[in-house]
C-alpha atoms as a PDB file:
ATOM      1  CA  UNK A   1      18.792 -15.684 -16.442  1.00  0.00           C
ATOM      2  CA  UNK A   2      14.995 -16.353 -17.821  1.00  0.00           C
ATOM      3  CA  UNK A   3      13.974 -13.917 -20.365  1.00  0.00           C
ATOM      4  CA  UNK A   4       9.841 -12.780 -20.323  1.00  0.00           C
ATOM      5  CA  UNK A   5       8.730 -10.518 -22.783  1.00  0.00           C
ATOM      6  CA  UNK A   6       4.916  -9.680 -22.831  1.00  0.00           C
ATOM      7  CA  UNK A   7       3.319 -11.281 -25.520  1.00  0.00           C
ATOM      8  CA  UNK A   8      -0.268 -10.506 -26.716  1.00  0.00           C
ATOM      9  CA  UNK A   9      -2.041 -12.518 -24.171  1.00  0.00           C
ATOM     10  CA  UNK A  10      -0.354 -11.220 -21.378  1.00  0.00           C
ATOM     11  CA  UNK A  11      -1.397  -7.514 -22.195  1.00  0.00           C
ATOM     12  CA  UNK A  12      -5.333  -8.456 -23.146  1.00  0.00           C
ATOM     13  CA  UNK A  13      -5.068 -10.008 -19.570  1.00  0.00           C
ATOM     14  CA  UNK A  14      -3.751  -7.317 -18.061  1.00  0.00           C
ATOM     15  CA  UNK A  15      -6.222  -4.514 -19.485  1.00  0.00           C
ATOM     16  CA  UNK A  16      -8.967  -6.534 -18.614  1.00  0.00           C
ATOM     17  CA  UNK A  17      -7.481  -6.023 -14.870  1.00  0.00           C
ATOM     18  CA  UNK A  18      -8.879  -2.656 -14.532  1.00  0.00           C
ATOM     19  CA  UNK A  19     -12.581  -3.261 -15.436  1.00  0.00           C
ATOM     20  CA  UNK A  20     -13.798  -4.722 -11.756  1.00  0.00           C
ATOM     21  CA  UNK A  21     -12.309  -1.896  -9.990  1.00  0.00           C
ATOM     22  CA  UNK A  22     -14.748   0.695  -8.463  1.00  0.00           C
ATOM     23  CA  UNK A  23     -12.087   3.180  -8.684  1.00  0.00           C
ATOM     24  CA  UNK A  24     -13.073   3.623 -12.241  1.00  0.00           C
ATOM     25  CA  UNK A  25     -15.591   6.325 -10.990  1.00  0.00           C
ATOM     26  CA  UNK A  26     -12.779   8.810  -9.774  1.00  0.00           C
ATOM     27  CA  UNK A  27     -11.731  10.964 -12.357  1.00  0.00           C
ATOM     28  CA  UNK A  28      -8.486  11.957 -12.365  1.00  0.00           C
ATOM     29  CA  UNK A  29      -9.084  15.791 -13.312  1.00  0.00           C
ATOM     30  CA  UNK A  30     -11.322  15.884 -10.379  1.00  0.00           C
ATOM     31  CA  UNK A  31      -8.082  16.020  -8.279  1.00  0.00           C
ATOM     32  CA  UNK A  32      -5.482  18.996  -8.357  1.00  0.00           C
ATOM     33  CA  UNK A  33      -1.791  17.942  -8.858  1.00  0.00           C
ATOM     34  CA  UNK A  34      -0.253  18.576  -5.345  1.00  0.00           C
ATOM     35  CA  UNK A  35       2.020  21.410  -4.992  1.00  0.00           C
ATOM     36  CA  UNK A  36       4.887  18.913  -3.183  1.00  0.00           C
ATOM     37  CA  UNK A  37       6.791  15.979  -4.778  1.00  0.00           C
ATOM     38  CA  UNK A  38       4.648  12.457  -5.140  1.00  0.00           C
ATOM     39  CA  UNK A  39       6.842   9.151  -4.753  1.00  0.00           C
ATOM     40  CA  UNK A  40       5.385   6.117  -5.326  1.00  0.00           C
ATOM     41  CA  UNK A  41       7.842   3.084  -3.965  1.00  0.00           C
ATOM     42  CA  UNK A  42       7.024  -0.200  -5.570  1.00  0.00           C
ATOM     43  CA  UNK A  43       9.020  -3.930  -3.760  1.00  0.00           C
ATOM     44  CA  UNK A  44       8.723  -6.284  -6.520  1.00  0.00           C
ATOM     45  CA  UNK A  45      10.221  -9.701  -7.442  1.00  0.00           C
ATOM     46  CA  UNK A  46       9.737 -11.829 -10.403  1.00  0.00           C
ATOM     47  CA  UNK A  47       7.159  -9.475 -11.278  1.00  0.00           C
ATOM     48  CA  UNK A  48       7.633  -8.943 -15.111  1.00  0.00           C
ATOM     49  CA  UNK A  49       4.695 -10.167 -15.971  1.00  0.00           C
ATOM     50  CA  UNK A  50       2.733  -7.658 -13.310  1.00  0.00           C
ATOM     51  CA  UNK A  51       4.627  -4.685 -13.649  1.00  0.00           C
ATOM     52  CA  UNK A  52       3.922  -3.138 -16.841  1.00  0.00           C
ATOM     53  CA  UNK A  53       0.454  -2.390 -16.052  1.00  0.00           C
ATOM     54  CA  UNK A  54       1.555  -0.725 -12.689  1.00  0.00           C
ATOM     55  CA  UNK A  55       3.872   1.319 -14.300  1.00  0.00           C
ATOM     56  CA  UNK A  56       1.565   2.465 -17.067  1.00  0.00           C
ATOM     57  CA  UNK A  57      -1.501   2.705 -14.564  1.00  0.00           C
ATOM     58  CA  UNK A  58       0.449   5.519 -12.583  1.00  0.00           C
ATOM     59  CA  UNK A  59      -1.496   8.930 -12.483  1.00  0.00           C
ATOM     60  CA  UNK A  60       0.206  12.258 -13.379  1.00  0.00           C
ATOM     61  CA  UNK A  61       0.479  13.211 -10.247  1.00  0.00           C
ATOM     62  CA  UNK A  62       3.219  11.292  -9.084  1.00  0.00           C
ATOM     63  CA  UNK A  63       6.379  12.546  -9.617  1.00  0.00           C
ATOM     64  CA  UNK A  64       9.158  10.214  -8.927  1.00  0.00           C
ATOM     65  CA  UNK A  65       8.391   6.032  -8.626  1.00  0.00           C
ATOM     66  CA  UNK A  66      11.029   3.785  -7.251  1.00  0.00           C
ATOM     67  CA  UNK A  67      11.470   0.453  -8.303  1.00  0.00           C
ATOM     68  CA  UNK A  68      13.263  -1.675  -4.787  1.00  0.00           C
ATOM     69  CA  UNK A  69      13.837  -5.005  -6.814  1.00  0.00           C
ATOM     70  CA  UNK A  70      14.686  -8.124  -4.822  1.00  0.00           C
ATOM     71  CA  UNK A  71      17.162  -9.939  -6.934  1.00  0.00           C
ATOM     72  CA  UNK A  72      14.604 -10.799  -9.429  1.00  0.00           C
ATOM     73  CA  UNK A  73      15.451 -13.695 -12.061  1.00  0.00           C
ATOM     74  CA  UNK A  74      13.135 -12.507 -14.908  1.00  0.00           C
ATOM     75  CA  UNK A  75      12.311  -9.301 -16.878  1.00  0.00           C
ATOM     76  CA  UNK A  76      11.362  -6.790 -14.095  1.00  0.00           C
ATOM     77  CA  UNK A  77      13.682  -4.216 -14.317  1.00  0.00           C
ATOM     78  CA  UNK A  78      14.358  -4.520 -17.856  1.00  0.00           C
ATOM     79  CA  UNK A  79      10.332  -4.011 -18.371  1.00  0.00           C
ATOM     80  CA  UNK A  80       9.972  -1.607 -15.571  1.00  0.00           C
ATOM     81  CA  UNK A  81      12.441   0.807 -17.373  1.00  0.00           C
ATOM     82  CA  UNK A  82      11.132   0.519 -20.752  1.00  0.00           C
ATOM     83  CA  UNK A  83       7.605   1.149 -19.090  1.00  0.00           C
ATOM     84  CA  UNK A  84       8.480   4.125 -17.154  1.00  0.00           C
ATOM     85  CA  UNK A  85      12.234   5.208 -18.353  1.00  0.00           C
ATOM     86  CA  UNK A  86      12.874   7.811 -15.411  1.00  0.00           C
ATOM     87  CA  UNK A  87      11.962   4.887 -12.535  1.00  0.00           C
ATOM     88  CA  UNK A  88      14.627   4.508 -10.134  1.00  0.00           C
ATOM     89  CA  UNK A  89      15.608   1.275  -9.473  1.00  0.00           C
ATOM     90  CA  UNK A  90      17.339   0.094  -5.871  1.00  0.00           C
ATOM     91  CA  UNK A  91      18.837  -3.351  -5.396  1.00  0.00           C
ATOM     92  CA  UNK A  92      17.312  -4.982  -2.103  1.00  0.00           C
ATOM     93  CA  UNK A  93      20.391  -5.395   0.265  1.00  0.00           C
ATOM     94  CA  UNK A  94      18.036  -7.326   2.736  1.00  0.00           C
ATOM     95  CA  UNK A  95      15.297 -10.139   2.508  1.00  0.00           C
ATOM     96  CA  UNK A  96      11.569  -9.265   2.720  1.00  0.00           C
ATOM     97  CA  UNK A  97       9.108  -6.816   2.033  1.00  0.00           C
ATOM     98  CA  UNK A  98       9.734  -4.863   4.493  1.00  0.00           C
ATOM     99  CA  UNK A  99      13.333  -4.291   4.586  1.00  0.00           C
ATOM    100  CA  UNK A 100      12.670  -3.482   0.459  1.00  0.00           C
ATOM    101  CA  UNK A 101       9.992  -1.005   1.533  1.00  0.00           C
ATOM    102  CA  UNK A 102      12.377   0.888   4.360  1.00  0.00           C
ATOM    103  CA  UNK A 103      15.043   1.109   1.585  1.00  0.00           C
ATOM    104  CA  UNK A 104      12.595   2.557  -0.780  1.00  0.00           C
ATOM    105  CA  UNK A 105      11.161   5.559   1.844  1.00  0.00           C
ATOM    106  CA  UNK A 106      14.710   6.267   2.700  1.00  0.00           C
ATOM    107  CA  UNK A 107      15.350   6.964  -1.255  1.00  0.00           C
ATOM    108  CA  UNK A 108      12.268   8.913  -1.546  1.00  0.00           C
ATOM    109  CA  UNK A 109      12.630  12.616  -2.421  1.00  0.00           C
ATOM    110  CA  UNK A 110       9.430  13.386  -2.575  1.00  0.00           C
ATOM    111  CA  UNK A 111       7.223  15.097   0.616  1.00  0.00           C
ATOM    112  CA  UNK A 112       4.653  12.651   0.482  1.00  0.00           C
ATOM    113  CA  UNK A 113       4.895   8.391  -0.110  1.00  0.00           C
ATOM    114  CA  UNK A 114       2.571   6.143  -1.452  1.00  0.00           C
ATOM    115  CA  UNK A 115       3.435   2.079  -1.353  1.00  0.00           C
ATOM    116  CA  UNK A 116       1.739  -0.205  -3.876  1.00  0.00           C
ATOM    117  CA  UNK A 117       2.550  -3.786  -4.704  1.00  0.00           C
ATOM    118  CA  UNK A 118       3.323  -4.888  -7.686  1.00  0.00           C
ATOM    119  CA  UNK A 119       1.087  -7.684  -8.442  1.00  0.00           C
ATOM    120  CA  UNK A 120      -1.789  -5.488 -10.345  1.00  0.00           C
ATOM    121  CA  UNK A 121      -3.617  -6.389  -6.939  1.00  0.00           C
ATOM    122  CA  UNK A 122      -3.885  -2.831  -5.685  1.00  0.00           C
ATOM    123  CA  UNK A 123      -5.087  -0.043  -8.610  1.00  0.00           C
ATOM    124  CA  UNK A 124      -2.785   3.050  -9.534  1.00  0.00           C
ATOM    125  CA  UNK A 125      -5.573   4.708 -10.172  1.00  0.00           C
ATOM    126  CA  UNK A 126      -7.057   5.402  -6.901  1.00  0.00           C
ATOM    127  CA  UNK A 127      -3.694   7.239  -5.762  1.00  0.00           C
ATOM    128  CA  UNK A 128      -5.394  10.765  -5.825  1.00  0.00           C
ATOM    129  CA  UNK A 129      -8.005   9.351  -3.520  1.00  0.00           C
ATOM    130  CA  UNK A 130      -5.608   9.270  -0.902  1.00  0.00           C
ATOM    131  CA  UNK A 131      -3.702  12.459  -1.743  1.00  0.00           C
ATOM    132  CA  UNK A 132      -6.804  14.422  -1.702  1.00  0.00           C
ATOM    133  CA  UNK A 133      -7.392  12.994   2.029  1.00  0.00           C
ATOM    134  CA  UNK A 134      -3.539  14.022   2.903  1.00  0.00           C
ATOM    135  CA  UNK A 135      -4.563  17.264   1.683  1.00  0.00           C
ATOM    136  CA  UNK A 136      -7.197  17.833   3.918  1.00  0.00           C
ATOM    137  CA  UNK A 137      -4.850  17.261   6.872  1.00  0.00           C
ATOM    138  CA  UNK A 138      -4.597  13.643   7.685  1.00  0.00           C
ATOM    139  CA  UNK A 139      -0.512  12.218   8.108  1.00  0.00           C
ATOM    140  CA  UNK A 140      -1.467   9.083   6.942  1.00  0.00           C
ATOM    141  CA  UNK A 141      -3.738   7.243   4.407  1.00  0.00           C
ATOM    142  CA  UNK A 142      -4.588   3.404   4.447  1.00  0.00           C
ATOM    143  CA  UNK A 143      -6.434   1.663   1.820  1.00  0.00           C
ATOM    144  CA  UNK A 144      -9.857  -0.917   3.108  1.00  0.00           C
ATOM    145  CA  UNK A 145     -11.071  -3.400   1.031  1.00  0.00           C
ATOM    146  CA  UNK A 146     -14.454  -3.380   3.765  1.00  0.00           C
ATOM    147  CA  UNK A 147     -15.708  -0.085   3.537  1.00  0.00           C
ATOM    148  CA  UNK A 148     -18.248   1.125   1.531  1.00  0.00           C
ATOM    149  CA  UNK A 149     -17.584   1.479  -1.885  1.00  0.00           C
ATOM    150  CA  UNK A 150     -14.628  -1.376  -1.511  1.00  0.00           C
ATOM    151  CA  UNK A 151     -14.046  -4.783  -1.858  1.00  0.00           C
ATOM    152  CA  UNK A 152     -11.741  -7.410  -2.915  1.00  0.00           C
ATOM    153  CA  UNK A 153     -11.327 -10.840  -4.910  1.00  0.00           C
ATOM    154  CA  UNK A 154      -8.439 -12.231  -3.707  1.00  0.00           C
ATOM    155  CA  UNK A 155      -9.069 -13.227   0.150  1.00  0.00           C
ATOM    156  CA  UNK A 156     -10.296 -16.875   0.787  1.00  0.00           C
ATOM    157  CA  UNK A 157     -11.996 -17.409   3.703  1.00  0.00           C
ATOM    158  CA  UNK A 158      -9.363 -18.104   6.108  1.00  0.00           C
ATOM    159  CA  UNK A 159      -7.881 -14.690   5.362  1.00  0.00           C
ATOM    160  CA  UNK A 160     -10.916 -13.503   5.752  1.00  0.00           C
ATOM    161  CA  UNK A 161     -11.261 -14.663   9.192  1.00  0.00           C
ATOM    162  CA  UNK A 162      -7.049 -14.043  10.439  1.00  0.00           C
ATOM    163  CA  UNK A 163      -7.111 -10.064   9.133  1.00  0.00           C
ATOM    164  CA  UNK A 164     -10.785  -9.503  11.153  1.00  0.00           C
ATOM    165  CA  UNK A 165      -9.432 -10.914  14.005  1.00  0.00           C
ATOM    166  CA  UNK A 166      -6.047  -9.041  13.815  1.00  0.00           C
ATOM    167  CA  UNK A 167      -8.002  -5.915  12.811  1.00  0.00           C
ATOM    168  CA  UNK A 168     -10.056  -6.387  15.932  1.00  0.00           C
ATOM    169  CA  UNK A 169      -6.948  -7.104  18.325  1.00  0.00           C
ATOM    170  CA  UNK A 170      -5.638  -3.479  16.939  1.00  0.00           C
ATOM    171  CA  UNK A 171      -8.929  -1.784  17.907  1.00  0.00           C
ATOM    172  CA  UNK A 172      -8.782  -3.143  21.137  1.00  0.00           C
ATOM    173  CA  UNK A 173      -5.257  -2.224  21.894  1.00  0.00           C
ATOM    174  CA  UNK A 174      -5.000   1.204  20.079  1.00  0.00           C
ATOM    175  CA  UNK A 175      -8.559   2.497  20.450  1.00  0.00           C
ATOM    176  CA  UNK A 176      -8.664   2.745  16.840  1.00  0.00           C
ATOM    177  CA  UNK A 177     -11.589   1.711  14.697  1.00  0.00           C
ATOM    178  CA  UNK A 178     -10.280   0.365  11.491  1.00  0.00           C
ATOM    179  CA  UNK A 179     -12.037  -1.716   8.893  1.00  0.00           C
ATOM    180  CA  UNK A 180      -9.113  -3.135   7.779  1.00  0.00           C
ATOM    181  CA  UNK A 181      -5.289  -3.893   8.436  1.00  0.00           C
ATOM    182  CA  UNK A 182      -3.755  -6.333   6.500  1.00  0.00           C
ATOM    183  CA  UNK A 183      -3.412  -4.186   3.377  1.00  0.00           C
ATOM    184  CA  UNK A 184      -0.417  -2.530   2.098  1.00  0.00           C
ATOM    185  CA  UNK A 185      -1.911   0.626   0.050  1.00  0.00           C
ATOM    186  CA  UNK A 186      -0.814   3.386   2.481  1.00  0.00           C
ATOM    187  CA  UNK A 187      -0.179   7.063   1.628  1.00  0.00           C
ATOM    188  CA  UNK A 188       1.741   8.958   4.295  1.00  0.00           C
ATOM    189  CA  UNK A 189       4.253  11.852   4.325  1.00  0.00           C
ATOM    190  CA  UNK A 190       7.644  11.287   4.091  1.00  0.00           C
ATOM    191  CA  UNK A 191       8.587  13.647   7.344  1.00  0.00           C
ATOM    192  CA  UNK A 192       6.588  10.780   9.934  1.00  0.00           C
ATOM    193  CA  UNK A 193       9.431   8.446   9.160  1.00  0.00           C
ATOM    194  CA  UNK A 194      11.695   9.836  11.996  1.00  0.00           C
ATOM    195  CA  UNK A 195       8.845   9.149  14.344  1.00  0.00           C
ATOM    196  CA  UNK A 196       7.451   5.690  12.726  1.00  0.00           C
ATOM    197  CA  UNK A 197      11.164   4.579  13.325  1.00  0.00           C
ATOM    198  CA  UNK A 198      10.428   1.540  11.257  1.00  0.00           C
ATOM    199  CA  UNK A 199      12.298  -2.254  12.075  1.00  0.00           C
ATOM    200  CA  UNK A 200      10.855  -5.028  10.732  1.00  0.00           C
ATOM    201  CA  UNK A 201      11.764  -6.661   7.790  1.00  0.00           C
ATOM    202  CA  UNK A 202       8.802  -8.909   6.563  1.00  0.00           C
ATOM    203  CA  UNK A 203       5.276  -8.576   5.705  1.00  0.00           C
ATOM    204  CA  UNK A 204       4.038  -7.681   9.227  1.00  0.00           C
ATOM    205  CA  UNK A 205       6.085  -3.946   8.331  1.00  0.00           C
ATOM    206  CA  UNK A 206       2.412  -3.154   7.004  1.00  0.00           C
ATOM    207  CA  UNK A 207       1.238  -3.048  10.595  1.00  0.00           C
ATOM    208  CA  UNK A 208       4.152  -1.816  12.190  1.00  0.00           C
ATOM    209  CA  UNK A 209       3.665   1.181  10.128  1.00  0.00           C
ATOM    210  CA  UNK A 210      -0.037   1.739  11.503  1.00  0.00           C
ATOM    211  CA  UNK A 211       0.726   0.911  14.952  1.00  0.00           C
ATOM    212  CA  UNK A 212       3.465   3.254  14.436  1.00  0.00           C
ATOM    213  CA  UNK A 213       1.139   6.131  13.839  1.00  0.00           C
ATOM    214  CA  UNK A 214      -1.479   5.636  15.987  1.00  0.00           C
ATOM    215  CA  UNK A 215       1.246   5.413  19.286  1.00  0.00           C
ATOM    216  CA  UNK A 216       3.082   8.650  17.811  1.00  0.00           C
ATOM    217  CA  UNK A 217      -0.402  10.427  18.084  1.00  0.00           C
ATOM    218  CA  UNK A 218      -0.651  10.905  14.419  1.00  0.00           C
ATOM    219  CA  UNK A 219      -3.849  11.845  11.917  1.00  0.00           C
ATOM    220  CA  UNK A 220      -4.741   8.003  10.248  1.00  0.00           C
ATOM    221  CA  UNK A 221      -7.370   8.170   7.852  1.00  0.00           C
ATOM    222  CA  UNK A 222      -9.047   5.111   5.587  1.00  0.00           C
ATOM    223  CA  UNK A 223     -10.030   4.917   2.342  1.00  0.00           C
ATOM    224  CA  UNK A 224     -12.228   2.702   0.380  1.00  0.00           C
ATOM    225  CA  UNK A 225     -10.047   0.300  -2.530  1.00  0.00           C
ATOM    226  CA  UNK A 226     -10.318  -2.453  -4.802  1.00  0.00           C
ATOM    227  CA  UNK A 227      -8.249  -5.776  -4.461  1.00  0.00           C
ATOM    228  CA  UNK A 228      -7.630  -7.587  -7.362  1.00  0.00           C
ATOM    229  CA  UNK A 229      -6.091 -11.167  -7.573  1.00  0.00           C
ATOM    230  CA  UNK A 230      -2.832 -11.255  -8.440  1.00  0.00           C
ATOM    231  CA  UNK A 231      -2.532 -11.352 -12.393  1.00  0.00           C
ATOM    232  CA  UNK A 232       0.467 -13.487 -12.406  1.00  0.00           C
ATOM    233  CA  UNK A 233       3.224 -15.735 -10.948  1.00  0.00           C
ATOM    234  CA  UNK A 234       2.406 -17.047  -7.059  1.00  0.00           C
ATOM    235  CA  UNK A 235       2.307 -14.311  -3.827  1.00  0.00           C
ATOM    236  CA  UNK A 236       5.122 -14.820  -1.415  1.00  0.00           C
ATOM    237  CA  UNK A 237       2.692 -14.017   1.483  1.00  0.00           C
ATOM    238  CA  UNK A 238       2.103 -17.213   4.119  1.00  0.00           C
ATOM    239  CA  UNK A 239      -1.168 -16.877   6.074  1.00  0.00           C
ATOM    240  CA  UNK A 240       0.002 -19.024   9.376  1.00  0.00           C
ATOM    241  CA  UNK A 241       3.362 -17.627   9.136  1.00  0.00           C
ATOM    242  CA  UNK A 242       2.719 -13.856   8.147  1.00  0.00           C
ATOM    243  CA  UNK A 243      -0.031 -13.732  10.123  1.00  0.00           C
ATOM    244  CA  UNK A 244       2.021 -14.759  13.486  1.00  0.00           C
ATOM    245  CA  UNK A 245       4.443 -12.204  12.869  1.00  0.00           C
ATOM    246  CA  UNK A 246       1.245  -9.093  12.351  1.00  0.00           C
ATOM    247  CA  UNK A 247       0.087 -10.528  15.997  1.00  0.00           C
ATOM    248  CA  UNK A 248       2.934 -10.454  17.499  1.00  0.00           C
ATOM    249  CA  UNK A 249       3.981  -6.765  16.079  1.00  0.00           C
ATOM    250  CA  UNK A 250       1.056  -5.706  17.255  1.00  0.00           C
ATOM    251  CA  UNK A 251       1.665  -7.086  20.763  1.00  0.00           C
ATOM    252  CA  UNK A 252       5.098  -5.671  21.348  1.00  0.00           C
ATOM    253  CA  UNK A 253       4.044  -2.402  19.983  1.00  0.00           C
ATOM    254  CA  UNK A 254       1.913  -1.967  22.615  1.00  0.00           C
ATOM    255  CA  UNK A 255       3.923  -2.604  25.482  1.00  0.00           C
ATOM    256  CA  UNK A 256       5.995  -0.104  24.368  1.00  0.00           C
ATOM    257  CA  UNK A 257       4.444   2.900  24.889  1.00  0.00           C
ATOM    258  CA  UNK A 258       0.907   4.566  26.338  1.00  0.00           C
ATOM    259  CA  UNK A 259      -1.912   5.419  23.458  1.00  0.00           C
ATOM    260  CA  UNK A 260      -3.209   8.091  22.542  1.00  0.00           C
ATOM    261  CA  UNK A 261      -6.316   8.842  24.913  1.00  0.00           C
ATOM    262  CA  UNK A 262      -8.470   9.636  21.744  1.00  0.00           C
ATOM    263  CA  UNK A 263      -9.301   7.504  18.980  1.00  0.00           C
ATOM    264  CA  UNK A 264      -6.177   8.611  15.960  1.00  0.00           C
ATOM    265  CA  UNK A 265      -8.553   6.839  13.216  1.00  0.00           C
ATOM    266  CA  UNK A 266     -11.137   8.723  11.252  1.00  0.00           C
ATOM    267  CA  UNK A 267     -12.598   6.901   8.461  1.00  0.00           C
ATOM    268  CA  UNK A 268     -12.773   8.401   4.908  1.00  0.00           C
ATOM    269  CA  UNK A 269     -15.469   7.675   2.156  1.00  0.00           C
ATOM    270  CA  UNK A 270     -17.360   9.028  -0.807  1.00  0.00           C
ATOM    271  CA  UNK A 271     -20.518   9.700   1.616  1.00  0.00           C
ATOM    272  CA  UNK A 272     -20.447  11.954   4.446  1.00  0.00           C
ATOM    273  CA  UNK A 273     -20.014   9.747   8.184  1.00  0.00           C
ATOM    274  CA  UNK A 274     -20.518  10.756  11.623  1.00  0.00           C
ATOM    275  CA  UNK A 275     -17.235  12.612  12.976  1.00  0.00           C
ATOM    276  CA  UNK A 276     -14.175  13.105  11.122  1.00  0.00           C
ATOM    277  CA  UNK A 277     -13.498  12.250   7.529  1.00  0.00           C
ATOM    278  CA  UNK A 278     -12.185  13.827   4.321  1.00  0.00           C
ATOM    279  CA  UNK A 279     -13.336  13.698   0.698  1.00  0.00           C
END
């Protein structure tokens, strides 16, 4: 088994992560600590190098974090557990990221779920940005790297280009009017599940999980969020590949069942919009 311990380089790289991310401005006391349970369910593999700062990035309020490692070869759970000694750490039973997601909502004993990756890609710190929006009402939370106040580093151009078009296809077919998709930073309470009935077993579970919502009728808000590049080690994620799976979740989804008649998005931000939002 290869051994990785962090060594001083690794952690100067790592706190320099935080400095380019605009949730910097949120401060944390600004948010009350939620009266139900917080879990926070992290897939990771190989991600020794990553995890740390997760771990230590986590606000207060979050209660319980689950660790849904998928037969990692390196230092992740060792590191994960000396970072954050009450994690709880599940073995993945079945390839992908979405099959190691699934197992981690189904261990979740908290009321409400957030879903980070563990790449230092996606800050801890803007957690109570989408709590605070669950608070005012909303079932579901989903990070955008395009709205105001957002952004990201880590999307070349061809990206760029698949995730608008997919993000467009959804608006079509779901009368939604998202900003974003393909980004896994989602906040949602635990008691959808039974009625997201989740399947897939790859990346595309992302947009399963907002298809999901908006055909089940329920409250979707977005909020704005940093991407990062990945700190370390190489992403698993295909763009061809992936990105053929998102299209055609999206397509079978919505032969499924009839949509909403109304629109189940309402955007979030910092400054007040036209129509629904929170914050």
């Amino acid at each position: 088994m290869m051994k990785h311990h962090l060594n001083a380089t690794d952690v100067a790289e790592l706190e320099a992560v935080p400095d380019v991310t605009p949730a910097r401005r949120f401060e944390r006391t600004r948010w009350p600590r939620p009266t139900t349970g917080v879990t926070c369910v992290i897939p990771a593999v190989n991600e020794g190098r990553n995890i740390e700062w997760v771990l230590r990035r986590l606000p207060d309020v979050v209660d319980e974090v689950i660790l849904i490692d998928g037969e990692s070869t390196d230092d992740t759970v060792a590191i994960s557990v000396a970072a954050r000694p009450d994690i709880r750490v599940i073995n993945q039973a079945r390839r992908g990221k979405g099959a190691a997601l699934r197992a981690g909502f189904e261990a979740a004993r908290g009321d409400t779920i957030v879903m980070i990756d563990a790449d230092c890609s996606m800050d801890p710190a803007e957690i109570p940005l989408f709590l605070a929006c669950l608070d005012e009402g909303f079932d579901m939370v989903k990070g955008s790297r395009f709205m105001e106040g957002a952004g990201t580093t880590d999307m070349e151009r061809i990206r760029r280009w698949g995730n608008g078009v997919l993000r467009d296809i959804t608006n079509v077919l779901y009368r939604a009017d998202f900003t974003d998709l393909c980004y896994g930073y989602i906040a949602f309470r635990r008691n959808v599940l039974e009625r997201l009935q989740l399947r897939t077993d790859g990346f595309e579970i992302e947009t399963e999980i907002i298809v999901r919502a908006l055909k089940t009728g329920l409250r979707v808000a977005e909020v704005p969020s940093f991407e990062a590049p990945r700190a370390h080690g190489e992403s698993n994620l295909r763009t061809w590949r992936d990105g053929s799976r998102v299209a055609t979740t999206l397509l079978r989804h919505r032969v499924q069942r009839l949509v909403p008649a109304e629109p189940a998005l309402a955007r979030a931000s910092l400054q007040p919009q036209q129509g629904e939002h929170c914050g």
